[in-house]
Protein backbone atom coordinates (compact mmCIF):
# COMPACT_ATOMS: atom_id res chain seq x y z
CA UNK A 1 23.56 -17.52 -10.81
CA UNK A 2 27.29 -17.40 -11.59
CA UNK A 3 30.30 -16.11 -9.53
CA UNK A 4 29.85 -17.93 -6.46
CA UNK A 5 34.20 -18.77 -6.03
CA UNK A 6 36.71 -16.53 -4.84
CA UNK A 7 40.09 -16.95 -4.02
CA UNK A 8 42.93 -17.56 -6.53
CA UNK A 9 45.07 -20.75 -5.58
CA UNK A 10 43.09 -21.62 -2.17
CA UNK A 11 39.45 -21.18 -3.72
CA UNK A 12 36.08 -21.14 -2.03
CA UNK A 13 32.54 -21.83 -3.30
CA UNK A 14 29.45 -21.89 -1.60
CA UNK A 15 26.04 -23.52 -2.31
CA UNK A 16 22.67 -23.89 -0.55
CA UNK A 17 19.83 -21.84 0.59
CA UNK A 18 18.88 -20.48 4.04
CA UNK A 19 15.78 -23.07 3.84
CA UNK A 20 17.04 -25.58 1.76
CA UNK A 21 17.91 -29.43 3.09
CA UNK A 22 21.75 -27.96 3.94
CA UNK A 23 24.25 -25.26 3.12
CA UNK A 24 27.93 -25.81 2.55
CA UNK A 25 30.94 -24.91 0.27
CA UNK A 26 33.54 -26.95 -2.15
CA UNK A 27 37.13 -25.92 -1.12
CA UNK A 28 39.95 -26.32 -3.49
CA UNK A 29 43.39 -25.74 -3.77
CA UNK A 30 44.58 -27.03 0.18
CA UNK A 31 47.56 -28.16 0.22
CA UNK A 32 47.81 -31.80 1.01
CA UNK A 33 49.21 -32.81 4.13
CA UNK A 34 47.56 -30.90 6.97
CA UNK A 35 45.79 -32.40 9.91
CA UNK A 36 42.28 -32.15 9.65
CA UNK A 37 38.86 -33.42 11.04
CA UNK A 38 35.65 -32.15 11.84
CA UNK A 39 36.36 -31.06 15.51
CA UNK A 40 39.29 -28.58 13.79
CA UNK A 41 36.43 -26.56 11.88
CA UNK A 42 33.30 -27.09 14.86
CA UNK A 43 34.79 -24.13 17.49
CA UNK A 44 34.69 -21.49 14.38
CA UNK A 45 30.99 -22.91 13.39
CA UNK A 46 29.64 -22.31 17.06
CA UNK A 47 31.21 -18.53 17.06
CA UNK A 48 28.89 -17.95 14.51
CA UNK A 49 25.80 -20.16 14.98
CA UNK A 50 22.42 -18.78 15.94
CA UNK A 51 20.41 -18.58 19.31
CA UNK A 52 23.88 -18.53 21.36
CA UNK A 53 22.18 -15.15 23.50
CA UNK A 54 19.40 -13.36 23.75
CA UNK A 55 21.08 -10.70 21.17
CA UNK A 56 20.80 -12.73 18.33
CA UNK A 57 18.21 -15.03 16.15
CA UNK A 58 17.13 -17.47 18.17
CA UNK A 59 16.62 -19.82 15.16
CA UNK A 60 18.16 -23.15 16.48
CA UNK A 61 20.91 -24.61 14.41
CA UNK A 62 23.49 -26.97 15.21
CA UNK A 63 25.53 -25.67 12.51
CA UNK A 64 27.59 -29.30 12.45
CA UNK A 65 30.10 -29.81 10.29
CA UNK A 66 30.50 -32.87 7.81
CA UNK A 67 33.36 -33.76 5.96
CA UNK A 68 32.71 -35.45 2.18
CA UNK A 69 35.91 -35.26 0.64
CA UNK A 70 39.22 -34.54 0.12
CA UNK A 71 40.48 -35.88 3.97
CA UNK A 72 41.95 -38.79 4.53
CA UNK A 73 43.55 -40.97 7.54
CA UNK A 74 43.22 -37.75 9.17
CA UNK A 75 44.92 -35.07 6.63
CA UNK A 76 44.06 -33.50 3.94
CA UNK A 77 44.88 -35.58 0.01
CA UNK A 78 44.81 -32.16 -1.89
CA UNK A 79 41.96 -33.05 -3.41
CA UNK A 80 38.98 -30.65 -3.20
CA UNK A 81 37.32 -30.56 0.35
CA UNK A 82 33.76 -30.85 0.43
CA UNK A 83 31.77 -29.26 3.70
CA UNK A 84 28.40 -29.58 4.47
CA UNK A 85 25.80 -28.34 6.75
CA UNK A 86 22.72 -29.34 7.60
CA UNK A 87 19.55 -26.73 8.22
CA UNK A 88 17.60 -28.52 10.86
CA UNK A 89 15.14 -25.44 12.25
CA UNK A 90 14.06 -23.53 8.96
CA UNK A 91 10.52 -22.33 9.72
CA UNK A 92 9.15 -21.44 6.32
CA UNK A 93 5.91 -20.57 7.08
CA UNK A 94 6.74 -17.28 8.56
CA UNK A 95 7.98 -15.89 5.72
CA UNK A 96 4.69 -16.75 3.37
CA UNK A 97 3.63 -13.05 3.64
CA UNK A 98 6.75 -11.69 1.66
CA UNK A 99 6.21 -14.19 -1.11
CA UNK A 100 4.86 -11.34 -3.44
CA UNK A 101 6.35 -8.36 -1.62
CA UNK A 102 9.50 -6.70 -1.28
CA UNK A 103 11.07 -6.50 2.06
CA UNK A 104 12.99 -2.93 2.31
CA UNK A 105 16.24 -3.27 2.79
CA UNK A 106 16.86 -6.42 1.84
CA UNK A 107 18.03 -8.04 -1.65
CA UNK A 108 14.76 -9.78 -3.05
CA UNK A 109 13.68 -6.92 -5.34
CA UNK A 110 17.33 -7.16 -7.13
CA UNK A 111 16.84 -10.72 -7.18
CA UNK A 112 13.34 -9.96 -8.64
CA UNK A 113 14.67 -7.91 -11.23
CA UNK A 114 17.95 -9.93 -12.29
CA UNK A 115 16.30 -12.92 -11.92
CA UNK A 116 12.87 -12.93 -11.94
CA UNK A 117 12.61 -15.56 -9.80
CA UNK A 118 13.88 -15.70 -6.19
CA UNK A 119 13.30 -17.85 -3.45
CA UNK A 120 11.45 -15.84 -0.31
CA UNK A 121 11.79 -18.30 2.33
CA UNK A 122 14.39 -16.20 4.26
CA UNK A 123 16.04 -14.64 1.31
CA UNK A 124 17.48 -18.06 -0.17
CA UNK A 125 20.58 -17.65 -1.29
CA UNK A 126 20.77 -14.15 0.03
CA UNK A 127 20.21 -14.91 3.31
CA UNK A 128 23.24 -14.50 5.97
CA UNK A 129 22.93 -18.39 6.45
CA UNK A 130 25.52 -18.84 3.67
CA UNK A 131 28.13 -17.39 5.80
CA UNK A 132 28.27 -20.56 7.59
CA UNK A 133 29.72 -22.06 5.08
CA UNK A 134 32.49 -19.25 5.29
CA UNK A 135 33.04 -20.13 8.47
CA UNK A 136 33.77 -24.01 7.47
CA UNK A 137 35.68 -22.84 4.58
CA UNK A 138 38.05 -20.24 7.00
CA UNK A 139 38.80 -23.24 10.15
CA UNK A 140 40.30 -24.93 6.46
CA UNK A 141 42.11 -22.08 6.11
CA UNK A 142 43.33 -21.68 9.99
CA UNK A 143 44.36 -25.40 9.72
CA UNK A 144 47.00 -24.76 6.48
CA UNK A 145 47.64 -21.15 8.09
CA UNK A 146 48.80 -23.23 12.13
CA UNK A 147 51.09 -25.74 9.79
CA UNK A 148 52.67 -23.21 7.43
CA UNK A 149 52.47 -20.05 9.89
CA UNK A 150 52.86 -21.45 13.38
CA UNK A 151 53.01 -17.51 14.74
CA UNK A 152 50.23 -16.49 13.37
CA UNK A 153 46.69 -14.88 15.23
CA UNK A 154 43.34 -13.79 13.69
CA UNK A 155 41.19 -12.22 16.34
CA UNK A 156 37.70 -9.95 15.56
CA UNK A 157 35.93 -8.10 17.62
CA UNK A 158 33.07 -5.92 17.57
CA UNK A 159 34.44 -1.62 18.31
CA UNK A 160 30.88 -0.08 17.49
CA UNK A 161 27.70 -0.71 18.05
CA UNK A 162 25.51 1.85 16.23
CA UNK A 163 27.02 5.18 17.43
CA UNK A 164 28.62 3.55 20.82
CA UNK A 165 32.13 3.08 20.25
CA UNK A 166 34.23 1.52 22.21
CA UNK A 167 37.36 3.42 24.40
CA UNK A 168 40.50 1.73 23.23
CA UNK A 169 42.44 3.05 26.18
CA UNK A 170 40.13 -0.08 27.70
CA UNK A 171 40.99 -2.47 25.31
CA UNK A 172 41.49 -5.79 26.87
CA UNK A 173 41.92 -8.87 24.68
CA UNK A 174 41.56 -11.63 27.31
CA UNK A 175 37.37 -10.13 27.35
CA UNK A 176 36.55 -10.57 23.96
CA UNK A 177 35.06 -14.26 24.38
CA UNK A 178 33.56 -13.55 27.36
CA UNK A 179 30.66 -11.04 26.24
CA UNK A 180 27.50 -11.92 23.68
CA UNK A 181 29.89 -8.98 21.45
CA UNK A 182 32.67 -10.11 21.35
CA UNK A 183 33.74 -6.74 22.45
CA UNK A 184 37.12 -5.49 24.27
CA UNK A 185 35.69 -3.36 26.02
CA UNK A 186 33.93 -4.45 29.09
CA UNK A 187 32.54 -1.24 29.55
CA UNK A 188 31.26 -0.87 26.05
CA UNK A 189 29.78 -4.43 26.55
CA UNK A 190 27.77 -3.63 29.63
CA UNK A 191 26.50 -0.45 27.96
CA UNK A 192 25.60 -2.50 24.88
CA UNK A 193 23.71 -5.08 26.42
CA UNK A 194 20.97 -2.29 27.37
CA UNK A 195 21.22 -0.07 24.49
CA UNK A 196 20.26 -3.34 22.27
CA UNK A 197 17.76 -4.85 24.09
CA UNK A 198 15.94 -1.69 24.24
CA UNK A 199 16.16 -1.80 20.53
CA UNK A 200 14.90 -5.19 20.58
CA UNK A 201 12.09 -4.59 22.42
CA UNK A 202 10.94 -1.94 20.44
CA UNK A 203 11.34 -3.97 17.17
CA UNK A 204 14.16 -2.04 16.37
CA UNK A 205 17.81 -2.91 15.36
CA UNK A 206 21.55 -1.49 14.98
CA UNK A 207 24.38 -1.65 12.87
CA UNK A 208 27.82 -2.06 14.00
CA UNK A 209 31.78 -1.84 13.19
CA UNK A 210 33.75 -5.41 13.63
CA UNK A 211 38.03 -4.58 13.66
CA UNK A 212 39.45 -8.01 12.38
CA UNK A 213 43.18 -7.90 13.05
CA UNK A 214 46.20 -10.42 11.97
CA UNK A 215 49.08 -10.67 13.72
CA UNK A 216 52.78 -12.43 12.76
CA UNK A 217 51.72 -11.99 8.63
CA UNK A 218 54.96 -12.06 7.32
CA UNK A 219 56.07 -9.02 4.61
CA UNK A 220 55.96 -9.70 0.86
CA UNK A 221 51.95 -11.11 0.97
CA UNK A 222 50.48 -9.21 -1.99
CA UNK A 223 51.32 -7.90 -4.64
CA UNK A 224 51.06 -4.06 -6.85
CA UNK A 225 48.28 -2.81 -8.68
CA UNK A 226 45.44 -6.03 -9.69
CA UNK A 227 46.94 -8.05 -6.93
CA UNK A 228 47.30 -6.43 -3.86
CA UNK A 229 46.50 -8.03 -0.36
CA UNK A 230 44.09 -5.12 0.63
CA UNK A 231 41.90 -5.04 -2.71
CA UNK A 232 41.26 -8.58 -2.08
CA UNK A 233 41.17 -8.23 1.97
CA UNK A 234 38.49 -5.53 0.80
CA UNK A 235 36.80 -7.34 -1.46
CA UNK A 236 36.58 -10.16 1.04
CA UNK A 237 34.89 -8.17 3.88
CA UNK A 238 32.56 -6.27 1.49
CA UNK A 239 31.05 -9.62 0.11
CA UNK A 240 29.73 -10.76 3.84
CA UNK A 241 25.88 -9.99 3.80
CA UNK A 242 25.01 -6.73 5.06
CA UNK A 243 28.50 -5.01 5.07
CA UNK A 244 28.20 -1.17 3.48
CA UNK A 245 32.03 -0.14 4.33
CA UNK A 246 35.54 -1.72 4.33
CA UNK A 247 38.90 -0.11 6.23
CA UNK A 248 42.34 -0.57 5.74
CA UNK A 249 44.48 0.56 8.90
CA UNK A 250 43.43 4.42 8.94
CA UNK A 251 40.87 3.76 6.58
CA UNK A 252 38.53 7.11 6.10
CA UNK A 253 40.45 8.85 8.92
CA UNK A 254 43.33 8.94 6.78
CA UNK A 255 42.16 12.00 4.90
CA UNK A 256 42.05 14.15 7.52
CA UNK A 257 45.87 13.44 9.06
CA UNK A 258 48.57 15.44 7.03
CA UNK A 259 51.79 13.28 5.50
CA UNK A 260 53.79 13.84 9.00
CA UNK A 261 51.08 12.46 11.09
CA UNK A 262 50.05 9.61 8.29
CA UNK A 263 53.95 8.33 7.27
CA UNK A 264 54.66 5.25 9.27
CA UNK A 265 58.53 5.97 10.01
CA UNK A 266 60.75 3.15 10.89
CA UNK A 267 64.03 2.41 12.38
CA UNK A 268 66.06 -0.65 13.02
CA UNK A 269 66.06 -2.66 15.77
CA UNK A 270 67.24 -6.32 17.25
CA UNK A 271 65.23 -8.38 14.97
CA UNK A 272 65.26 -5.60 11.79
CA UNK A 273 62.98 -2.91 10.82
CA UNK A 274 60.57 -2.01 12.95
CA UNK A 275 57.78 0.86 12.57
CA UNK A 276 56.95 3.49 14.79
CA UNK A 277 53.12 2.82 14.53
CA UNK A 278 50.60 1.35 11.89
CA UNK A 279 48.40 3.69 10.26
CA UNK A 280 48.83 1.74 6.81
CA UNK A 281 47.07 -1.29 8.73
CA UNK A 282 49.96 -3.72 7.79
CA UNK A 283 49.86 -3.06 3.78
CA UNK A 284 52.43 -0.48 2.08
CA UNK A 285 51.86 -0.53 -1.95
CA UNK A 286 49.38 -3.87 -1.71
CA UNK A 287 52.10 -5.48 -0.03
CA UNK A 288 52.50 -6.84 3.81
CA UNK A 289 54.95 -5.19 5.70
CA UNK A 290 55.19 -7.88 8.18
CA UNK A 291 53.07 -5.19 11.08
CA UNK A 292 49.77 -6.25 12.30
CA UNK A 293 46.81 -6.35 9.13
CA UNK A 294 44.13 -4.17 10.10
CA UNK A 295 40.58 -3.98 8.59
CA UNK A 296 37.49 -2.79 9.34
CA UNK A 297 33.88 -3.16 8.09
CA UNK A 298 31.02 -1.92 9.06
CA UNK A 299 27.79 -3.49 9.16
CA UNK A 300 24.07 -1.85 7.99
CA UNK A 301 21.44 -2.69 10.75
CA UNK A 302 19.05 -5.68 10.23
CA UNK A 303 16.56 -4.68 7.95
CA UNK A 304 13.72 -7.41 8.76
CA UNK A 305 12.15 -5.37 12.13
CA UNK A 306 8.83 -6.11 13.45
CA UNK A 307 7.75 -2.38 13.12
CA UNK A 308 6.08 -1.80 9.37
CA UNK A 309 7.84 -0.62 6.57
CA UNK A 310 6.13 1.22 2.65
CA UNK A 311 7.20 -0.99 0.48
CA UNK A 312 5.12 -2.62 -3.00
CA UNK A 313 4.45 -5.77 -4.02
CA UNK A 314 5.38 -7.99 -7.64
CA UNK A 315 1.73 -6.46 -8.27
CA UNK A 316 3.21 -2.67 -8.10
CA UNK A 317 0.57 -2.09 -5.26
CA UNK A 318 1.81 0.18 -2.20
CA UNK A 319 1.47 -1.48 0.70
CA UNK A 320 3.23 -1.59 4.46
CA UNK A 321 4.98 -5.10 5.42
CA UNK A 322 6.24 -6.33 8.87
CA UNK A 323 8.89 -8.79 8.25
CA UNK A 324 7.96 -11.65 10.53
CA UNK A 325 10.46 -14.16 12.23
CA UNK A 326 13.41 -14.56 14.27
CA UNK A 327 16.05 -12.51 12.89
CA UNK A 328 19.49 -10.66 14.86
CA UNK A 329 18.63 -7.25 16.13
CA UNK A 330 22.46 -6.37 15.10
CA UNK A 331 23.71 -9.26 12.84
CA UNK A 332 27.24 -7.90 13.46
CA UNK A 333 27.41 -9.69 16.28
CA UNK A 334 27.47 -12.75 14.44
CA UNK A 335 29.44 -11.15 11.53
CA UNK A 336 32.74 -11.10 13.95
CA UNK A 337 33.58 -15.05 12.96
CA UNK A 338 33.16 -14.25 9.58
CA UNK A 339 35.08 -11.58 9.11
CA UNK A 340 38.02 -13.58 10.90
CA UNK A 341 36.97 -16.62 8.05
CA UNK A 342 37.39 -14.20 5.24
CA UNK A 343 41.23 -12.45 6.61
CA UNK A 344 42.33 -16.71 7.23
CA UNK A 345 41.42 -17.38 3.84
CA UNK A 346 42.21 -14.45 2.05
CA UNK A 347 45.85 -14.76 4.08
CA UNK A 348 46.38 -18.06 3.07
CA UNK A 349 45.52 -17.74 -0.51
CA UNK A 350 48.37 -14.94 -0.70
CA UNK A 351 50.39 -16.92 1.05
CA UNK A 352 50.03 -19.68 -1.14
CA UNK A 353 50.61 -17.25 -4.53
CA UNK A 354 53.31 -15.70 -3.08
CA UNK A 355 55.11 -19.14 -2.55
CA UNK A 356 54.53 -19.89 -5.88
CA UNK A 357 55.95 -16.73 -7.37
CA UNK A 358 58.80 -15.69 -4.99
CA UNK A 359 59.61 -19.22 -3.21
CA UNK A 360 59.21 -17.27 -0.15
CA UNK A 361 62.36 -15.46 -1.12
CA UNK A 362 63.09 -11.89 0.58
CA UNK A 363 65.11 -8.58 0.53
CA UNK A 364 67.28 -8.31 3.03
CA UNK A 365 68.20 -4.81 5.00
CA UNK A 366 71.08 -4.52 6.91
């Protein structure tokens, strides 16, 4: 299996399996210099680790963090960083009955047919597990982004939960840590916490729509056509497991505003340009414009659900499966921290090319 990197100059690759001895990811192309230890990357890690509510798997992992290479006396040498991970609670045995069947939904019948081999035991490589190493590889990314960026914020946060939006005239920042959703909406949140564990208790699950915003991105990130800051911002978000849809600012609502209501018009103010409001999401021609960066991504509903599914088997026999063990009755939940991974390191990697090309260089207006 190839094409397990992305990035350009601040590149990322992941390794392991959901069941495997550990998971973790090779980082090269920090910059050497920046402070970093293992209690820098932990707070991201326990965002995302599992059994933190009722709402999610309640598969116990530590999720710790280990440092191999590529730090030392406390910063980073510029060597590659290794991370690892450790799976401590895989429970293998309860996935025995899809060893020769296809769970709908899910990836192992590609992997079947690409492949021909897969491993089962949680979807392997496949298996949302991996994004923990995302997670490792993005509090990296933070770390260079605090140094060279002092001004800059990443926050997520979870704006749908299957067809329950949330009312952004409620929209209160200082809640989003304090709810299982990581929602703004304390309204929303209450409403959410019965609507899914109805769900759950029926064997049921729900998709969901995460909003990852960046804010003090300076302009000139990006660049036109093959290198722009959203096709790779897109790309990004669309590689974490289970995401069907990507946004940019407006996004699909853009289609239906006409060129008066869509044109972000500016004017000058104290500090310089500023824009009347941000339907581009932060990005004119692939290019920051030094607003907020908006995305959006929207996440299919877990597809391993106690209640039985037609599906066949490696056989070609027809037969109904119920996917059996602990698995997140909306895995968006849990998709929030990496989404915020994948804008730090996506950021910082355009930050980094952009240095490289321009020297951080600028057009100046007025």
């Amino acid at each position: 299996m190839s094409l397990n990197t992305f990035g350009h100059l601040f590149r990322v690759t992941t390794w392991g399996e959901s069941h495997g001895p550990a998971i973790g990811c090779t980082v090269d192309g920090c910059p050497p210099g920046i402070g970093l230890s293992e209690v820098d990357l932990q707070p991201w890690l326990d965002k995302r680790k599992p059994g933190t509510s009722k709402f999610t798997t309640q598969r116990k992992e530590a999720d710790e963090v280990r440092i191999l290479s590529g730090v030392f006396g406390g910063v980073t040498t510029g060597t590659p960083i290794q991370l690892m991970i450790e799976n401590t609670d895989q429970r293998s045995k309860d996935y025995g009955d899809i060893a020769q069947a296809f769970r709908p939904g899910h990836a192992d019948i590609t992997y079947h047919q690409k492949y021909g081999v897969r491993d089962y035991r949680g979807g392997g490589r496949s298996s949302a597990r991996e994004t923990a190493a995302r997670v490792a590889a993005g509090g990296v990314a933070r770390a260079v982004l605090a140094a060279l960026l002092p001004g800059l914020t990443i926050s997520g946060y979870m704006v749908q939960m299957g067809p329950r939006g949330i009312d952004r005239a409620r929209f209160d920042a200082a809640v989003i840590p304090s709810n299982p959703f990581w929602c703004p909406d304390p309204v929303a949140a209450a409403d959410w916490a019965v609507y899914l564990d109805d769900l759950r208790l029926t064997h049921n699950s729900v998709g969901a729509v995460i909003e990852v915003t960046a804010s003090g991105v300076p302009a000139g990130l990006g660049a036109p056509l093959y290198g722009k800051l959203d096709s790779d911002l897109a790309a990004a978000m669309m590689s974490i497991n289970a995401v069907k849809g990507v946004e940019i600012g407006e996004g699909m609502a853009a289609a239906a505003l006409t060129g008066v209501e869509n044109a972000d018009e500016m004017r000058m103010g104290p500090g310089g340009v500023e824009f009347l409001t941000n339907h581009a999401g932060g990005i004119l021609g692939g290019i920051s414009s030094g607003q907020d960066v908006v995305v959006r991504f929207a996440v299919k509903p877990t597809s391993s659900i106690l209640t039985p599914r037609a599906t066949v088997n490696s056989a070609g026999e027809e037969i109904d499966l119920v996917t059996k063990g602990r698995h997140d009755p909306c895995v968006g939940i849990r998709a929030v921290p990496v989404g915020e991974a994948m804008m730090a390191c996506v950021l910082l990697d355009h930050l980094l090319l952009d240095r490289g090309q321009t020297g951080g260089l600028r057009g100046q207006i007025g």
